[in-house]
Protein backbone atom coordinates (compact mmCIF):
# COMPACT_ATOMS: atom_id res chain seq x y z
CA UNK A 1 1.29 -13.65 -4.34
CA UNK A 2 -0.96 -13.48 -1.55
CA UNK A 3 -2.28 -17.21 -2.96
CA UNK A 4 -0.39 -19.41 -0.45
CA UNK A 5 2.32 -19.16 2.71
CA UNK A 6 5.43 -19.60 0.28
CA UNK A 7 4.17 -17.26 -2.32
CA UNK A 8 3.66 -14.69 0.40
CA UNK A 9 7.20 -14.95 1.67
CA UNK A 10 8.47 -15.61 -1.68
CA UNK A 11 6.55 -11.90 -2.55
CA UNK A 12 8.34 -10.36 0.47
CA UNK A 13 11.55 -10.77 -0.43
CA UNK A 14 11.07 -9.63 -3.78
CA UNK A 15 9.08 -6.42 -2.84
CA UNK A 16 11.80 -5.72 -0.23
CA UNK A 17 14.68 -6.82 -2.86
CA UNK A 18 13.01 -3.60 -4.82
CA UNK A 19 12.42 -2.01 -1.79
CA UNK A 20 16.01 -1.74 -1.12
CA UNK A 21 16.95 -1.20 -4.45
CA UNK A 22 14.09 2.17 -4.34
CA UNK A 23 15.64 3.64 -1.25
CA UNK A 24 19.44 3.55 -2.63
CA UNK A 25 17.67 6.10 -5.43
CA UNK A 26 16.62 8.19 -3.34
CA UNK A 27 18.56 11.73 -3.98
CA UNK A 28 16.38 14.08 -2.02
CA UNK A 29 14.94 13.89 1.56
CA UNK A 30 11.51 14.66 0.25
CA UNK A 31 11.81 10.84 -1.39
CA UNK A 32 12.10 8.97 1.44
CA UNK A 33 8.16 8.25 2.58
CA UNK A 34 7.50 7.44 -1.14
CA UNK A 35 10.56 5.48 -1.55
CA UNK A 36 9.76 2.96 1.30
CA UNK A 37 6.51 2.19 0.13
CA UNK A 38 7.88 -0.87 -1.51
CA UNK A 39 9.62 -1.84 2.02
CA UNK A 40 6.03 -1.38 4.04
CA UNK A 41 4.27 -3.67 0.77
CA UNK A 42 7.19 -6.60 1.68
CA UNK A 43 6.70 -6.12 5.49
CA UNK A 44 3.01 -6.92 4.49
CA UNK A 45 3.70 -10.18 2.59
CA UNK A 46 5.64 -11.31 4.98
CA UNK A 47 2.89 -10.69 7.87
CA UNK A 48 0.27 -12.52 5.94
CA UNK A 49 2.80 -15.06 5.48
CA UNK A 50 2.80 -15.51 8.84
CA UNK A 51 -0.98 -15.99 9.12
CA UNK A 52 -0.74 -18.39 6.15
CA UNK A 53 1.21 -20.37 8.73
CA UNK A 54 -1.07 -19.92 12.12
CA UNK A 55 -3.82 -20.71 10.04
CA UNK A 56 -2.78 -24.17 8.87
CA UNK A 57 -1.34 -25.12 12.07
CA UNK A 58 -3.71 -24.76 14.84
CA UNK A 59 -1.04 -25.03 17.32
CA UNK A 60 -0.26 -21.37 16.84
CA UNK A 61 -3.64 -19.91 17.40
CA UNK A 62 -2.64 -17.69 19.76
CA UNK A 63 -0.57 -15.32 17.92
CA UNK A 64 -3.33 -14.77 15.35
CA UNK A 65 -5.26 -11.65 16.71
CA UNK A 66 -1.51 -10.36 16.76
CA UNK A 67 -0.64 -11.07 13.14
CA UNK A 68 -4.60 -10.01 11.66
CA UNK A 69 -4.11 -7.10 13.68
CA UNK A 70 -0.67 -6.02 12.23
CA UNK A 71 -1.87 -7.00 8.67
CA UNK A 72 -5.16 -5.34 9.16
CA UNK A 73 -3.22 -1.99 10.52
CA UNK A 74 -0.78 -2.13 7.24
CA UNK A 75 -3.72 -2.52 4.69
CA UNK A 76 -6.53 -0.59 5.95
CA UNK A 77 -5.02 2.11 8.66
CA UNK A 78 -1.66 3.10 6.75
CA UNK A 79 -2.37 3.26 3.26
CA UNK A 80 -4.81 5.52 2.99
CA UNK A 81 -2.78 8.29 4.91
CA UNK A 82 1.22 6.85 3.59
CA UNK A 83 0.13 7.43 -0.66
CA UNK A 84 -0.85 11.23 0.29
CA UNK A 85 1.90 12.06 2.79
CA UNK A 86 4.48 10.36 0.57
CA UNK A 87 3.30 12.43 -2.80
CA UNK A 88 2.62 15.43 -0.87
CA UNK A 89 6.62 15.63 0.50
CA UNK A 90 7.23 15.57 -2.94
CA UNK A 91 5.03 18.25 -4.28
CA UNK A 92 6.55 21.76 -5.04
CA UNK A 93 3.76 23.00 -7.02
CA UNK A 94 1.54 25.21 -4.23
CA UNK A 95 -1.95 24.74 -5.65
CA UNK A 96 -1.54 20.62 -5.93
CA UNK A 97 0.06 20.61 -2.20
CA UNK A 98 -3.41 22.54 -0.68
CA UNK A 99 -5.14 19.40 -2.89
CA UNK A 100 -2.71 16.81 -1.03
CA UNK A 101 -3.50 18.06 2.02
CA UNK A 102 -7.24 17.85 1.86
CA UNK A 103 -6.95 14.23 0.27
CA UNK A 104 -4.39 13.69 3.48
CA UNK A 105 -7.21 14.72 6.06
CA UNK A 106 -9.68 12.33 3.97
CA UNK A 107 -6.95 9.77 4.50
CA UNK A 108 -6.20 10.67 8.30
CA UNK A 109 -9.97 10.16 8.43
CA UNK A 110 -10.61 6.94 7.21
CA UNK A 111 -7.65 5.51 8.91
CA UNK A 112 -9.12 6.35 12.20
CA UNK A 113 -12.69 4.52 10.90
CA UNK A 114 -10.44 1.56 10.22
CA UNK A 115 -8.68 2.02 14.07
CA UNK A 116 -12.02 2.37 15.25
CA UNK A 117 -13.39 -1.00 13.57
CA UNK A 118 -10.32 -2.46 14.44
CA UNK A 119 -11.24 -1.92 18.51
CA UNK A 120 -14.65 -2.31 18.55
CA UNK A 121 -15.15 -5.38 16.03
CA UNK A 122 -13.86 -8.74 15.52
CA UNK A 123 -12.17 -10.00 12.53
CA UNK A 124 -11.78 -13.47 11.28
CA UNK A 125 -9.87 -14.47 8.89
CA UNK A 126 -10.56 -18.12 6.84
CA UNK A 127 -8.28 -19.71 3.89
CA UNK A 128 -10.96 -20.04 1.59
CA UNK A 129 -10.85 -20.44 -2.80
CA UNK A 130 -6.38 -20.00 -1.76
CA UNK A 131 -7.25 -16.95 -0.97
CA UNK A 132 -7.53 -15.40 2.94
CA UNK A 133 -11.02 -13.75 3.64
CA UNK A 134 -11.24 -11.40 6.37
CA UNK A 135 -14.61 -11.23 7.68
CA UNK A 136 -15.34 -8.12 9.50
CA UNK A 137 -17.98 -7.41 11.53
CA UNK A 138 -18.22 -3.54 11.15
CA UNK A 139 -21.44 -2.37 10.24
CA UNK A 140 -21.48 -2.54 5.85
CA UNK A 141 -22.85 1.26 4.76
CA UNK A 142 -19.91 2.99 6.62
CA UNK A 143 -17.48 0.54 6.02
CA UNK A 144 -18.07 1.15 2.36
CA UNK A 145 -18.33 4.70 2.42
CA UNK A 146 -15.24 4.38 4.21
CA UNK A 147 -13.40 1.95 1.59
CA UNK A 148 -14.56 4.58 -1.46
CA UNK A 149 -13.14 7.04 0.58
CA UNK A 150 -10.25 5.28 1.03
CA UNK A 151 -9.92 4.32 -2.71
CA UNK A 152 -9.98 8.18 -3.59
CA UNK A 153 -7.39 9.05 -0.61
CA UNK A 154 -4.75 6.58 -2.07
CA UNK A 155 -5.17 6.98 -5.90
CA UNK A 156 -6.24 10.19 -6.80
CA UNK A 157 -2.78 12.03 -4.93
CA UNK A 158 -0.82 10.35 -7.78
CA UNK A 159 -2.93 12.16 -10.83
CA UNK A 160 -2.68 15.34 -9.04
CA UNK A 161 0.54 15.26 -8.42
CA UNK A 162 2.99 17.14 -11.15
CA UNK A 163 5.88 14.45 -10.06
CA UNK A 164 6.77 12.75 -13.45
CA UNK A 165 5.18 9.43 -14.12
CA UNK A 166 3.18 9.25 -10.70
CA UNK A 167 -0.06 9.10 -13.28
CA UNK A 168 1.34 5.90 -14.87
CA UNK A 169 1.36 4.52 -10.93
CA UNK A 170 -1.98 5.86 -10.49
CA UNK A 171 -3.54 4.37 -13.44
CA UNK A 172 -1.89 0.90 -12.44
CA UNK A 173 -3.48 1.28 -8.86
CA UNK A 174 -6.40 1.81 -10.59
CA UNK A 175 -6.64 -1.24 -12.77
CA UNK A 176 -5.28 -3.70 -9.90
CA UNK A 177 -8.31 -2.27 -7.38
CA UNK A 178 -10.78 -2.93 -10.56
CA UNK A 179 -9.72 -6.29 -10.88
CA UNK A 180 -9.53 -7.62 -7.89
CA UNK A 181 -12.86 -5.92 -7.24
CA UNK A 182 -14.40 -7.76 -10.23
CA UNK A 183 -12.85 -10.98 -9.67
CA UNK A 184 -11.71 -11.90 -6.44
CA UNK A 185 -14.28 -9.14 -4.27
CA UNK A 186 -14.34 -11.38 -1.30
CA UNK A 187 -10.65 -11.81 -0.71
CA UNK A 188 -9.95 -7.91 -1.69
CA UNK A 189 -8.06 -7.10 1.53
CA UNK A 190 -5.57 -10.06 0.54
CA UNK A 191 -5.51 -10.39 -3.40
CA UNK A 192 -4.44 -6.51 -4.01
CA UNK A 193 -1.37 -7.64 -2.43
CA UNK A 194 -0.66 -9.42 -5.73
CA UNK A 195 -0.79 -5.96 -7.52
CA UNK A 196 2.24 -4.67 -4.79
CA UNK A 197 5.62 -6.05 -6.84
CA UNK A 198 4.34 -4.37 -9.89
CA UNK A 199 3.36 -1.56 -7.93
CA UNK A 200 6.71 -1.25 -6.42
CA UNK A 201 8.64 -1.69 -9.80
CA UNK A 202 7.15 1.64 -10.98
CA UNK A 203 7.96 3.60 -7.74
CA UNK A 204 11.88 2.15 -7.97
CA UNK A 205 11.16 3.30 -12.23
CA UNK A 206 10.35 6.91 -11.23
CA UNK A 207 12.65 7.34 -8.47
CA UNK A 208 15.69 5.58 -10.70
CA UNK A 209 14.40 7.82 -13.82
CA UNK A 210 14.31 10.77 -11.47
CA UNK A 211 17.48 10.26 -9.95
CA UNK A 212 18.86 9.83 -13.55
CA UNK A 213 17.72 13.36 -14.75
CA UNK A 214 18.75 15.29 -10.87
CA UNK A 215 22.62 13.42 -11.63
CA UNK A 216 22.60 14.87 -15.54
CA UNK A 217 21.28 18.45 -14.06
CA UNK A 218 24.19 18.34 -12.02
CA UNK A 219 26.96 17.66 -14.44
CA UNK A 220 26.26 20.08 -16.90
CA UNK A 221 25.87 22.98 -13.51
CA UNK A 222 29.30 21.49 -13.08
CA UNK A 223 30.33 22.13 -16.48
């Protein structure tokens, strides 16, 4: 996905297909900001979609701030803050939670960078290699301190967390950030995308494999 307008949509409304699916198997409240994750990475296709569009048609120029700057605002200002609020409503174990919530302030923290870069720095975006490259203008040390940072907000909640199977998500976050980091490092804000179907099939896997155990728990209280 991610490579061209049509895949982008066509990513959408699978992401958001699973999307849906995720948030029928949700069984507890404390589910619902992981659960939508999938919905927010479908949202996202279809945005860049969008600027697939305004960028091979000059004629809509002027809604492209708009679009870069909802795109930009999903990838780099609510990720870093939605993967540790989402696996912190989960958490019941107190030690990991006091964890979440530090990783959650480094998250808060790097979202505001991101606002910040956001207002004081233009960004343009180019269809280069069918790929889109965002070139920022934000200065390059903090902006990579900031995208480490960043890294570490949104992967390391899911090893701490003692939610069943949320490693198996993290080490699959892991592996899509090193590859598109070795391969495609220009066009990293864009190509991760790729990464967000499979991403989103093992969220709707632990919440479905979840939901299976909480419905069997039930029965035999029942019995």
């Amino acid at each position: 996905m991610c490579f061209s307008a049509g895949a982008s949509f066509i990513g959408g409304v699978v992401i958001s297909t699973i999307g849906v699916a995720t948030i029928i198997k949700v069984h507890k409240p404390s589910q619902i900001v992981f659960a939508s994750i999938p919905l927010f990475f479908g949202f996202q296709q279809f945005v860049e979609g969008c600027l697939w569009l305004i960028l091979q048609h000059p004629e809509y120029a002027r809604f492209q701030n708009l679009v870069v700057c909802i795109f930009l605002i999903m990838a780099q200002v609510f990720w870093p803050m939605m993967i540790p609020l989402a696996v912190l409503h989960m958490e019941t174990n107190k030690k990991k939670k006091k964890a979440l919530r530090i990783l959650l302030s480094i998250g808060l923290s790097v979202s505001l960078y991101y606002i910040y870069c956001l207002l004081s720095f233009h960004v343009t975006p180019q269809i280069s290699g069918y790929h889109i490259h965002y070139q920022e203008q934000a200065p390059k040390i903090p902006t990579f301190i900031a995208f480490i940072c960043y890294l570490f907000a949104s992967i390391t909640p899911l090893f701490i967390s003692s939610i069943k199977r949320t490693h198996l998500l993290g080490i699959l976050m892991s592996l899509s950030c090193l590859v598109t980091i070795i391969f495609f490092t220009q066009y990293l804000t864009s190509v991760w995308c790729f990464f967000a179907a499979l991403i989103s099939a093992v969220i709707y896997w632990i919440l479905s494999d979840s939901k299976k155990e909480f419905n069997m728990r039930r029965n035999i209280y029942r019995r």
